[in-house]
Protein backbone atom coordinates (compact mmCIF):
# COMPACT_ATOMS: atom_id res chain seq x y z
CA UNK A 1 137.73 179.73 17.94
CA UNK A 2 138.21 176.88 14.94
CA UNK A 3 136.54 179.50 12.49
CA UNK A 4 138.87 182.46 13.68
CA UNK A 5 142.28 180.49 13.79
CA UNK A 6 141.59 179.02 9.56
CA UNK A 7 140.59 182.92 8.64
CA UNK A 8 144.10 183.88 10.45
CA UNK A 9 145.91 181.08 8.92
CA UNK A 10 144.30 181.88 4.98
CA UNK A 11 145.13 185.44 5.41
CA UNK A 12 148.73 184.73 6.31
CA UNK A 13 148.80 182.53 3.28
CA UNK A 14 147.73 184.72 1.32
CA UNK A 15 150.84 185.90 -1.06
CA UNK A 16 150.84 189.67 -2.87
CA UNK A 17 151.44 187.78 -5.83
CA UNK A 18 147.62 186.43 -5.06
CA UNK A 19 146.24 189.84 -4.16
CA UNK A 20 147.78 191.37 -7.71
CA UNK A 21 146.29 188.20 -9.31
CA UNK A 22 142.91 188.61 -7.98
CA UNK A 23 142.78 192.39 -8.99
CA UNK A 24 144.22 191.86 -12.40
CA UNK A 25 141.72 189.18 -13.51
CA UNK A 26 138.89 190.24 -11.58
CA UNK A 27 140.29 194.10 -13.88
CA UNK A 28 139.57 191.29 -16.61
CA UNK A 29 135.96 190.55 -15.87
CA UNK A 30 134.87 193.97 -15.58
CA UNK A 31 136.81 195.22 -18.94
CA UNK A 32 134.09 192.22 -20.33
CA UNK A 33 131.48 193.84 -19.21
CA UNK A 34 132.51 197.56 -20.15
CA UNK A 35 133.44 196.42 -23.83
CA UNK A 36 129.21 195.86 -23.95
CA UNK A 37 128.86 199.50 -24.43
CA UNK A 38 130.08 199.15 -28.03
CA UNK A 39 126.99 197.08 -28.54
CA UNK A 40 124.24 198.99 -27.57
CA UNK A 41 121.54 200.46 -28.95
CA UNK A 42 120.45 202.29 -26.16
CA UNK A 43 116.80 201.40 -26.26
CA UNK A 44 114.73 199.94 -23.52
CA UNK A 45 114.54 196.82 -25.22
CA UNK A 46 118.22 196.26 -25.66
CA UNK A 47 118.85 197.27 -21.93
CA UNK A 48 116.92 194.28 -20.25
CA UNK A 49 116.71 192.18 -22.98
CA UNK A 50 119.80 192.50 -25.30
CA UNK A 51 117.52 193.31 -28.40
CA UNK A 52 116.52 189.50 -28.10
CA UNK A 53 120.13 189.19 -30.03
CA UNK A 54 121.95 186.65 -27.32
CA UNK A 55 123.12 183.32 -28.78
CA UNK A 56 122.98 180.15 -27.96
CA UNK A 57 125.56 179.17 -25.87
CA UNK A 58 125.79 182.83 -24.34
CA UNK A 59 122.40 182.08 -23.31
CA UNK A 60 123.32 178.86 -21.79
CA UNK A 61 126.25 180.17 -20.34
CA UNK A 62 124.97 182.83 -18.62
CA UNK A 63 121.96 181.24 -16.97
CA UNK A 64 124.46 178.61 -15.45
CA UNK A 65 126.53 181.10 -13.71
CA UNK A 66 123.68 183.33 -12.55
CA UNK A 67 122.01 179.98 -11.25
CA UNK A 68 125.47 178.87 -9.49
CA UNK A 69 126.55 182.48 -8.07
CA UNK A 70 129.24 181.84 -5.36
CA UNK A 71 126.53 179.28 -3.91
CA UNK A 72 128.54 176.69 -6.15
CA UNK A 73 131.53 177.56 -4.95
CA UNK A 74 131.15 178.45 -1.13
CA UNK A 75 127.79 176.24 -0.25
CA UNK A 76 128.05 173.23 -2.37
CA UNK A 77 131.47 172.72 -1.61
CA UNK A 78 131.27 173.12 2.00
CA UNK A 79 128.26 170.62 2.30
CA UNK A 80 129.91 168.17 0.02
CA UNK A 81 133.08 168.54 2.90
CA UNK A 82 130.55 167.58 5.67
CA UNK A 83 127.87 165.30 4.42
CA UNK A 84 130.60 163.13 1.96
CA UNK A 85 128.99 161.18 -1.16
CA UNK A 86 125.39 161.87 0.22
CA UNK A 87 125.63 165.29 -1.66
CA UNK A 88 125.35 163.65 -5.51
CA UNK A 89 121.38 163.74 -4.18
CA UNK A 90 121.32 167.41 -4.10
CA UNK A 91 123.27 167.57 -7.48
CA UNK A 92 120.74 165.07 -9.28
CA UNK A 93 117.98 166.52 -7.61
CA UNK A 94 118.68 170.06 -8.37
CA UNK A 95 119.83 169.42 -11.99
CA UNK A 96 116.60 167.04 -12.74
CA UNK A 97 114.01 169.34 -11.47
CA UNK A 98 115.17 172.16 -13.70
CA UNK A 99 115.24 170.17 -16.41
CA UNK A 100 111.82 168.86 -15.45
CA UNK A 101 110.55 172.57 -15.45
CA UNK A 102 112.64 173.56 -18.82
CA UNK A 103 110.63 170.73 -21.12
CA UNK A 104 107.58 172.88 -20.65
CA UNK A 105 108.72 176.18 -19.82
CA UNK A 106 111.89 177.69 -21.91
CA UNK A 107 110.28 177.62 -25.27
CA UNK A 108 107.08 178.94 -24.11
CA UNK A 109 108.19 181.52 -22.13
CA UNK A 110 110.77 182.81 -24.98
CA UNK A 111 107.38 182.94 -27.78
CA UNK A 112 105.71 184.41 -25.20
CA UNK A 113 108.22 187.34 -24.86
CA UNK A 114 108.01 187.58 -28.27
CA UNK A 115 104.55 187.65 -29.05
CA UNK A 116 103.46 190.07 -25.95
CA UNK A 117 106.73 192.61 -26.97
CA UNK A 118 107.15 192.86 -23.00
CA UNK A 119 110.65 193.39 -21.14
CA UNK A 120 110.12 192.10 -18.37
CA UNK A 121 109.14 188.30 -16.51
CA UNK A 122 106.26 190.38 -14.48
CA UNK A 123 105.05 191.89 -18.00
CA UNK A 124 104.91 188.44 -19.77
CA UNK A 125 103.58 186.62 -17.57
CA UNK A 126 100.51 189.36 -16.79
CA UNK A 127 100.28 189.31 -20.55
CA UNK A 128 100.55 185.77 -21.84
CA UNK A 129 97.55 185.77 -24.10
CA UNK A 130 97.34 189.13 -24.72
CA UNK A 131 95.09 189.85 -21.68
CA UNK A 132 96.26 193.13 -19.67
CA UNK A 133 96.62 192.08 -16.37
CA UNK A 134 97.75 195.25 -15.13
CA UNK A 135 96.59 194.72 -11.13
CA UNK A 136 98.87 191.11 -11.89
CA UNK A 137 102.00 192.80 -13.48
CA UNK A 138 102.04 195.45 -10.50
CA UNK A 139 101.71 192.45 -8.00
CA UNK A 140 104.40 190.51 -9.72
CA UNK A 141 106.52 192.98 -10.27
CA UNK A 142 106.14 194.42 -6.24
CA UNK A 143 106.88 190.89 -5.26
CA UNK A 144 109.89 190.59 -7.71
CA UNK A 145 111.48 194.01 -6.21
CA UNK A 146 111.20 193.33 -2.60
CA UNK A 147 112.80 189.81 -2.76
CA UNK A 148 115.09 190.35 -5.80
CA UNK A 149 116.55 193.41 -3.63
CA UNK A 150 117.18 191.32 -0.22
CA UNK A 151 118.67 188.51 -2.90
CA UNK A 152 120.80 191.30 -4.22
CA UNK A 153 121.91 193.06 -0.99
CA UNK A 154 123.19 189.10 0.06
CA UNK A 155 125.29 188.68 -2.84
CA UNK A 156 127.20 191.97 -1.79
CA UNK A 157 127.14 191.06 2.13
CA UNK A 158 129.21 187.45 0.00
CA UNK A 159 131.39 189.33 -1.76
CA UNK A 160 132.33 191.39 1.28
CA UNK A 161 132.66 188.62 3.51
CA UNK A 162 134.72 186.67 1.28
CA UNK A 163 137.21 189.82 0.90
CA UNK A 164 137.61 190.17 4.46
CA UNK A 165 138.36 186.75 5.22
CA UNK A 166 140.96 186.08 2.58
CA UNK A 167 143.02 189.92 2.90
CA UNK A 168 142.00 190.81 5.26
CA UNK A 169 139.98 193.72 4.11
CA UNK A 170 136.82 195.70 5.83
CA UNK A 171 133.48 193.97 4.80
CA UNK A 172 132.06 196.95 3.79
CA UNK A 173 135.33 197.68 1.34
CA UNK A 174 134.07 194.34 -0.42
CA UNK A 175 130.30 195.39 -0.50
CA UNK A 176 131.12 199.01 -2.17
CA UNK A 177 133.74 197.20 -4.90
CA UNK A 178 130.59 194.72 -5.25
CA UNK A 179 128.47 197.82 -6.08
CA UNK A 180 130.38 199.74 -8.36
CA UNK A 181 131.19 196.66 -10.47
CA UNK A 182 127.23 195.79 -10.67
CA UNK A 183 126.66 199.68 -10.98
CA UNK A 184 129.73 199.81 -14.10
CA UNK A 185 128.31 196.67 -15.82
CA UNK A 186 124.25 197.99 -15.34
CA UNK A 187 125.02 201.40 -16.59
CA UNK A 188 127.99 200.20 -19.49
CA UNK A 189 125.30 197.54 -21.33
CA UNK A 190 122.72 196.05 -18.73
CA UNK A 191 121.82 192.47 -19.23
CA UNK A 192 124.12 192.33 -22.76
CA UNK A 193 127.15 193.21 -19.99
CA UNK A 194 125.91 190.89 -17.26
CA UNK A 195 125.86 187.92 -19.96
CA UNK A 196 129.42 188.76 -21.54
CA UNK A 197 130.78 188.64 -18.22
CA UNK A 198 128.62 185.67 -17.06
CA UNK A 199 130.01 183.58 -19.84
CA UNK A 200 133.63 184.49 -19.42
CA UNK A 201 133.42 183.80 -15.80
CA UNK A 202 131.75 180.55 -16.86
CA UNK A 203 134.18 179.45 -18.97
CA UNK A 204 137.52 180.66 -16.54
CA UNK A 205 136.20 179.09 -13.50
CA UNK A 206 135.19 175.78 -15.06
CA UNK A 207 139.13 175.54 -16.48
CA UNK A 208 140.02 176.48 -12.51
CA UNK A 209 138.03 174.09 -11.26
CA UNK A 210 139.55 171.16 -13.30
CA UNK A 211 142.76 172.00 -12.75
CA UNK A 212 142.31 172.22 -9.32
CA UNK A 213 140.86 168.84 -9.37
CA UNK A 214 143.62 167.35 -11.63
CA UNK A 215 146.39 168.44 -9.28
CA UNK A 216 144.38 167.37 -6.13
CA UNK A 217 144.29 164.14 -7.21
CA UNK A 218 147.80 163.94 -9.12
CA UNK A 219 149.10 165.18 -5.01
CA UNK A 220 147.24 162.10 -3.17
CA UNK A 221 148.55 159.43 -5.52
CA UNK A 222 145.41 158.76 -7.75
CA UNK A 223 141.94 158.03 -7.60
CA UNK A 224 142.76 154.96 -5.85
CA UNK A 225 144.43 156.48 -3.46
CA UNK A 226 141.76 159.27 -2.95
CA UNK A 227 139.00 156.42 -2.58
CA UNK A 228 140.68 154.82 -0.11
CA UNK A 229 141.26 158.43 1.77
CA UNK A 230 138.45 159.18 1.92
CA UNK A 231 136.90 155.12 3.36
CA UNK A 232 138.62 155.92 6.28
CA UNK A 233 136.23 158.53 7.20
CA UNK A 234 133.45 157.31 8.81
CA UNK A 235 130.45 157.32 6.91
CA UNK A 236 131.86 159.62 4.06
CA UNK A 237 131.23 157.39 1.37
CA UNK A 238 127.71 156.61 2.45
CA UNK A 239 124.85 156.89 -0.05
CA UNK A 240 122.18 158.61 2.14
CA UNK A 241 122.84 161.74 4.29
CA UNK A 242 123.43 160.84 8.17
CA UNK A 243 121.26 164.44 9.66
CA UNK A 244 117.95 163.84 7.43
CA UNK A 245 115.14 165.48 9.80
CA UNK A 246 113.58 162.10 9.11
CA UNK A 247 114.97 158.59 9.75
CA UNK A 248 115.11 155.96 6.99
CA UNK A 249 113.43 155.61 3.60
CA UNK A 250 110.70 158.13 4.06
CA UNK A 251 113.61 160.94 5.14
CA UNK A 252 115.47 160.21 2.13
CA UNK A 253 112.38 160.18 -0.36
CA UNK A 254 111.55 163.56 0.88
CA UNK A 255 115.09 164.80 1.23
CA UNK A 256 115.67 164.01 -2.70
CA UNK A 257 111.75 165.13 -3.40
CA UNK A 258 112.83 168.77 -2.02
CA UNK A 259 116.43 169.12 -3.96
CA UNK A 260 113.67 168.21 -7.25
CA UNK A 261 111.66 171.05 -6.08
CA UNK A 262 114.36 173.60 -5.75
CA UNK A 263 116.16 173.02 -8.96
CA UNK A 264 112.35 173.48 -10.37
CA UNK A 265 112.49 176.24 -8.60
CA UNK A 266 114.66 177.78 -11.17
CA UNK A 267 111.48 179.11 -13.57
CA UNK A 268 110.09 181.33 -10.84
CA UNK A 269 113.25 182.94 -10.63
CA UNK A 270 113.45 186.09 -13.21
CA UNK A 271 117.25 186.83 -12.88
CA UNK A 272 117.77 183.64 -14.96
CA UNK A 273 114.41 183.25 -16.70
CA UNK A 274 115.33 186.25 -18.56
CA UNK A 275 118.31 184.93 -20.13
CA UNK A 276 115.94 182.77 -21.96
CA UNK A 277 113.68 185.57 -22.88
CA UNK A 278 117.19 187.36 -24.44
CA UNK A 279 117.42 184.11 -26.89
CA UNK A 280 117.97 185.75 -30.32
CA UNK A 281 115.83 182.43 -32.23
CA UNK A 282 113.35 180.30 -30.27
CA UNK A 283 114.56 177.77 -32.74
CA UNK A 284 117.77 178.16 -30.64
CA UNK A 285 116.16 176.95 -27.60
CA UNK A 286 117.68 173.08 -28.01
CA UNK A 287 120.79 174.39 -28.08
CA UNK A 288 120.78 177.21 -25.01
CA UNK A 289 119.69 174.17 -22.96
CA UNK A 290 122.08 172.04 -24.62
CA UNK A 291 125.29 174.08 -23.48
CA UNK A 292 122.98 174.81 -19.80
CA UNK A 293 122.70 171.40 -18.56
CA UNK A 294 125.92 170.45 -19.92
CA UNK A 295 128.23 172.58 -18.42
CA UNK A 296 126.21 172.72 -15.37
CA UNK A 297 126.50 169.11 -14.94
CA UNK A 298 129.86 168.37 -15.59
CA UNK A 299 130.71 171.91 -13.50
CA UNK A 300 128.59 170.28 -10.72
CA UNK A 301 130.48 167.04 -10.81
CA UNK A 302 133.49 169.07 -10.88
CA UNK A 303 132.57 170.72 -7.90
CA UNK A 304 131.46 167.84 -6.13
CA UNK A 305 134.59 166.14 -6.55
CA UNK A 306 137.13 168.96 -5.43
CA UNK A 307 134.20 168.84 -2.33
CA UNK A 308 135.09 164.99 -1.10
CA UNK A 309 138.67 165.81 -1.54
CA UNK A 310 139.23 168.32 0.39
CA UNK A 311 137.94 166.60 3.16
CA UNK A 312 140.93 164.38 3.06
CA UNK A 313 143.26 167.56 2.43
CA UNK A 314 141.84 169.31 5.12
CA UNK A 315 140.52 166.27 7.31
CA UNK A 316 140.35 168.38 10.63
CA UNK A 317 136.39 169.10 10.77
CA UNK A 318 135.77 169.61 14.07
CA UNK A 319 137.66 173.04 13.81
CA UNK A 320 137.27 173.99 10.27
CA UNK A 321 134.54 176.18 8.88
CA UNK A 322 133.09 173.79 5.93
CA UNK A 323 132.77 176.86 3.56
CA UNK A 324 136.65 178.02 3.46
CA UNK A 325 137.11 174.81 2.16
CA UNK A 326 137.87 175.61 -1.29
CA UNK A 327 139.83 178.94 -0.64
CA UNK A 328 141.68 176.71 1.83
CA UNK A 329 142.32 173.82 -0.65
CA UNK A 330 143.15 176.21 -3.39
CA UNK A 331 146.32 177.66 -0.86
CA UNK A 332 147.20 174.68 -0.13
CA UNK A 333 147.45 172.90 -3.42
CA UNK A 334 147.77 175.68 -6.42
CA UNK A 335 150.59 178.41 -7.34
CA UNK A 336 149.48 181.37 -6.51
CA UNK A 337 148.23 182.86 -9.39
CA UNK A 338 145.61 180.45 -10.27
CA UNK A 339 144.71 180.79 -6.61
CA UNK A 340 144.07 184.37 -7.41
CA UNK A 341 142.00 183.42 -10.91
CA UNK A 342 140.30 181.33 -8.55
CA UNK A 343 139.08 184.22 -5.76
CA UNK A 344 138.55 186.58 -8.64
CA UNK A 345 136.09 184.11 -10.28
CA UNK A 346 134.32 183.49 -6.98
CA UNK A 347 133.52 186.99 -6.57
CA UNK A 348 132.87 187.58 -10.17
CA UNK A 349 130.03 185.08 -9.99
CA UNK A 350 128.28 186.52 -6.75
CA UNK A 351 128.78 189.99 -8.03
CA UNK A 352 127.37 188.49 -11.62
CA UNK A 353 124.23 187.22 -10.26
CA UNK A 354 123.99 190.36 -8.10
CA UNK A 355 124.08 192.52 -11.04
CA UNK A 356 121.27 190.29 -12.71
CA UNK A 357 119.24 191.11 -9.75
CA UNK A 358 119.90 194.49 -9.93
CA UNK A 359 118.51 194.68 -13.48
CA UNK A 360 115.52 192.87 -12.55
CA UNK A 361 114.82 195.25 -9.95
CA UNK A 362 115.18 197.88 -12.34
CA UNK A 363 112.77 196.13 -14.79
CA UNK A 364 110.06 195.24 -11.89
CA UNK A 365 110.28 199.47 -11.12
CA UNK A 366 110.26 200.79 -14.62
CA UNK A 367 108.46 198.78 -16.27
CA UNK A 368 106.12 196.56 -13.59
CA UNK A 369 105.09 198.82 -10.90
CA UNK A 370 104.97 202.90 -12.13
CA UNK A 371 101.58 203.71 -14.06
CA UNK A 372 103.55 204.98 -16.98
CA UNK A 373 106.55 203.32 -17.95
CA UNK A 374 109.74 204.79 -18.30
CA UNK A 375 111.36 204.37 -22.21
CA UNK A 376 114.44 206.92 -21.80
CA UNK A 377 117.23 204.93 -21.20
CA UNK A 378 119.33 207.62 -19.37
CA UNK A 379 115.75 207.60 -16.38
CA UNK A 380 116.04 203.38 -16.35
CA UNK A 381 120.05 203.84 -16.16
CA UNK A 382 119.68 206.02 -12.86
CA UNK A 383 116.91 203.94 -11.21
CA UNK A 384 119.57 201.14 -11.60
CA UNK A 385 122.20 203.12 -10.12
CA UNK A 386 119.36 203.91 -7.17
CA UNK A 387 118.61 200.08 -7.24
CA UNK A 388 122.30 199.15 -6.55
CA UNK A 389 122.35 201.96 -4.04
CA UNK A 390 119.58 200.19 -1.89
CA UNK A 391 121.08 197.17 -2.23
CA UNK A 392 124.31 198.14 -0.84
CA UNK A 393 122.25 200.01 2.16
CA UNK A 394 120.73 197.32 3.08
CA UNK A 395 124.33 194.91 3.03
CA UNK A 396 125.67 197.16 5.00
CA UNK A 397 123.54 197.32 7.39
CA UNK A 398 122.23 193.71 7.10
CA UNK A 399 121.41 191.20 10.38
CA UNK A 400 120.63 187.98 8.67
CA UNK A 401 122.92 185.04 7.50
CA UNK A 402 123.52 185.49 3.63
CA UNK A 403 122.25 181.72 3.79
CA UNK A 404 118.85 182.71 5.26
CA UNK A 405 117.99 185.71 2.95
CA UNK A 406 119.03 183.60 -0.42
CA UNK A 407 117.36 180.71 0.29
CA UNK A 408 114.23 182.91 1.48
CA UNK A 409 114.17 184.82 -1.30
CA UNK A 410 114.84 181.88 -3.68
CA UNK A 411 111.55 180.10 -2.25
CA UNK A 412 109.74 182.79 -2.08
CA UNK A 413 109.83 183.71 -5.67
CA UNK A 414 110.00 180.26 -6.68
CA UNK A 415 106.14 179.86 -4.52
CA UNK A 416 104.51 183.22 -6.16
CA UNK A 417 105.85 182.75 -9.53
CA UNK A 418 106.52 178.89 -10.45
CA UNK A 419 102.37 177.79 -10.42
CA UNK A 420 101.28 180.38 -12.63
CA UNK A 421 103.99 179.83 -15.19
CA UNK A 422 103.60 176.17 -15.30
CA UNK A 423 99.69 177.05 -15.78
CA UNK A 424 100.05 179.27 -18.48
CA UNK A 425 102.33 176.52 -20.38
CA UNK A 426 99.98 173.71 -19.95
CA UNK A 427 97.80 176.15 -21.84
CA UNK A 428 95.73 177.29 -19.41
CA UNK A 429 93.89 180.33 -19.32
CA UNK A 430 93.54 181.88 -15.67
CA UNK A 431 92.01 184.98 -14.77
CA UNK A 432 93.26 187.87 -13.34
CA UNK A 433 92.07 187.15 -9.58
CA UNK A 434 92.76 183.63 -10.31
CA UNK A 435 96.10 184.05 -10.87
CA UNK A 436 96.46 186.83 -8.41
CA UNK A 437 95.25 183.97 -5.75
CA UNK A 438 97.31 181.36 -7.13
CA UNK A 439 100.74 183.50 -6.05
CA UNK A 440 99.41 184.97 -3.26
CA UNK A 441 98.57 181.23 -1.48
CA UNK A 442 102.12 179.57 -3.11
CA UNK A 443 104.16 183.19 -1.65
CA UNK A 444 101.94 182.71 2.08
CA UNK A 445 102.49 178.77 1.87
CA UNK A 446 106.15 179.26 1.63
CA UNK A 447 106.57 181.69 4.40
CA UNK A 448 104.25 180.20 7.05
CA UNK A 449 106.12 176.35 6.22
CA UNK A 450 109.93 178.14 7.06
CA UNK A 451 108.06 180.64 9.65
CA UNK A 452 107.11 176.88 11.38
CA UNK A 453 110.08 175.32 10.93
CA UNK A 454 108.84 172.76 8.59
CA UNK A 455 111.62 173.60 6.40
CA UNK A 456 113.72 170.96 8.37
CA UNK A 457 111.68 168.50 6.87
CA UNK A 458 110.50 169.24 3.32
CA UNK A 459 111.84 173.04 1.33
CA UNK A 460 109.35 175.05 1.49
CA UNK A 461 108.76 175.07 -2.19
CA UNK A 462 107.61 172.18 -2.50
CA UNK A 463 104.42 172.27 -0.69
CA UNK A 464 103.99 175.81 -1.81
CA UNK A 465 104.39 175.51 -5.48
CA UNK A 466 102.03 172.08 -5.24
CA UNK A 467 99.41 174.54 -3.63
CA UNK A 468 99.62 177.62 -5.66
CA UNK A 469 99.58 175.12 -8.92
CA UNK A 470 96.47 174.03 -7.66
CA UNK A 471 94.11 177.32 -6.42
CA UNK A 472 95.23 178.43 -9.89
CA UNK A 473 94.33 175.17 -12.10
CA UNK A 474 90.69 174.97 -10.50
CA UNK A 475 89.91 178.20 -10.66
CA UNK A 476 91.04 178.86 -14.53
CA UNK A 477 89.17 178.20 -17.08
CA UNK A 478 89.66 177.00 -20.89
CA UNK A 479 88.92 179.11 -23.98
């Protein structure tokens, strides 16, 4: 009831001066991503990996808002509004286990790229020392599809859901909108358009944010005042979360040892690993991660604090869904066409990471799974469009919580793909079966830990990836 009367009060709020703001910059993003065309070469290469031509800081860019997606936005927000100060833990934890993962990784996967002249994650990893792991790629790449897809067909089940509840609109109008823009920006310049419009979206909803932040402040009377807000709520200000699974130190050790785990979770995912792979210089690689972890910390801190605020903006929790809580605070606080730069930037970052998926799908079909791989362009163009088309069949006719199938898929991945990678870094040189082992056990560790319900307790990941790491270390061998 709660849920239903904030939907019916946002949608009255709503102003057609937010609708034609929403259109015209989200017309914005997608003219971003259709100016790509100019720059391609129309080779295989340049489709999924931008002719290894991306700079810098469109590398770092881009990998932060694939990583974020609408997740940033709708999820981190909306826990930050329930659990209070408690959240920072998931923000350090995430942020320090990808970094963690990147001192080893990044670099090593880029020269790797280079060296094995492979487009896709499944091809260099099943190729890392110039081995042909064919029986791996084809696993990797099988693996890749099916959970990239149901990652894929979420972000479009978002997007929709988010439409309908702020105008109002059918949730299937905001899947097929979803599709078209992933289809327009696969089809225009594949990942060199996903990256353009990554970065732009980046860089508009991190000026948003701020502002947003500036003026909710500025409205309470100061910091001060905001800190003083927000004491008055039981337990908000508390450094430890009050619904750990487990009581005391021991739930909070494993609470912050599973938020490390999922941010080095990050290198098993190929959506963003390939950004790195894109790098135009692996001499570059400083300063990709440079601009990554800065902007996704301060973004994250951003985000965090627009979170505990609009607890005291909108303080009445018992009948407010968590994750309106920044549409809600951006209606109540902003004029209304930044509250329409806002929505368009929400959806341009689920629809962003959705067309990322999309291309990985394509790349894990073409390239990972067929026995002859597909070079003309025009072929890999229309089993994108036929990738997209899949995904939106199976939004539209999805059962599960968006939640459930990104945070599935995101372990999942994470478990199959994480321990070999690390391996292969260390320098390690596994076999074949070894490392087909290795990702089986960390994918079947994962699944039978949520299938459980141990999940509550520790991510899934964790165990997993510790598991997978090992079958694979033992049974490798050094040359």
């Amino acid at each position: 009831m709660g849920a239903a009367e904030d939907i019916t009060k946002i949608m009255n709020t709503v102003s057609t001066l937010t609708i034609v703001s929403f259109l015209g910059f989200l017309s914005v993003f997608l003219l971003i991503g259709l100016s790509s065309f100019f720059k391609s070469r129309g080779t295989k290469q340049d489709y999924y990996l931008a002719d290894n031509t991306v700079r810098p800081w469109l590398v770092g860019l881009s990998a932060v808002a694939t990583n974020n997606s609408g997740y940033m936005f709708i999820g981190v927000i909306g826990y930050t509004y329930v659990t209070g100060l408690a959240s920072i833990w998931l923000m350090l934890g995430w942020i320090l286990g990808d970094y963690l993962a990147s001192l080893y990784v990044h670099s090593r996967l880029r020269q790797a790229t280079e060296n094995s002249n492979e487009v896709s994650y499944a091809g260099v990893l099943s190729h890392w020392y110039g081995n042909k792991h064919n029986r791996l790629q084809r696993l990797i790449g099988l693996i890749s599809l099916v959970f990239l897809l149901a990652y894929a067909s979420a972000q479009l089940v978002a997007g929709g859901k988010a439409l309908h509840v702020l105008f109002n609109w059918p949730t299937w109008l905001g899947a097929v909108i979803g599709a078209i823009m992933v289809a327009v920006y696969c089809v225009a310049g594949g990942i060199r358009a996903s990256i353009w419009t990554d970065a732009a979206q980046s860089v508009v909803m991190i000026i948003a944010m701020t502002v947003l932040l500036l003026v909710a402040i500025y409205s309470i009377g100061g910091i001060n005042s905001a800190i003083s807000s927000m004491q008055s709520v039981d337990g908000f200000l508390a450094w430890t979360p009050k619904d750990l699974a487990l009581p005391g130190l021991a739930g909070g050790v494993l609470f912050a040892a599973s938020w490390l785990f999922a941010g080095f979770s990050v290198i098993g995912q190929p959506h963003i690993m390939v950004r790195f792979m894109a790098l135009d210089n692996i001499g570059g690689m400083h300063k990709a991660r440079l601009w990554y972890y800065i902007w996704f910390s301060a973004f994250y801190c951003i985000t965090t604090g627009v979170g505990l605020l609009s607890r005291v903006f909108l303080p009445d929790i018992g009948n407010f869904d968590a994750e309106l809580a920044l549409p809600s605070m951006a209606l109540q606080l902003l004029h209304p066409l930044l509250v329409g730069l806002i929505l368009a930037g929400i959806f341009a970052a689920t629809m962003s990471t959705a067309d990322s998926l999309v291309l990985s799908c394509s790349a894990a079909f073409t390239h990972d799974l067929l026995p002859h791989k597909i070079e003309s362009t025009a072929l890999i163009k229309l089993v994108t469009i036929s990738v997209t088309a899949c995904a939106l069949l199976l939004a539209l006719t999805n059962k599960q919580s968006v939640f459930s199938l990104v945070i599935l898929a995101w372990s999942g991945l994470a478990s199959a793909f994480a321990p070999l990678l690390l391996v292969l870094c260390l320098g390690r040189k596994p076999s074949q079966t070894a490392s087909i082992i290795g990702c089986l056990v960390g994918l079947s560790c994962a699944l039978a830990w949520r299938f459980m319900g141990w999940h509550s307790f520790v991510y899934e990941g964790f165990p997993a990836i510790v598991l997978g790491f090992i079958f694979i270390w033992v049974l490798s061998r050094r040359q």
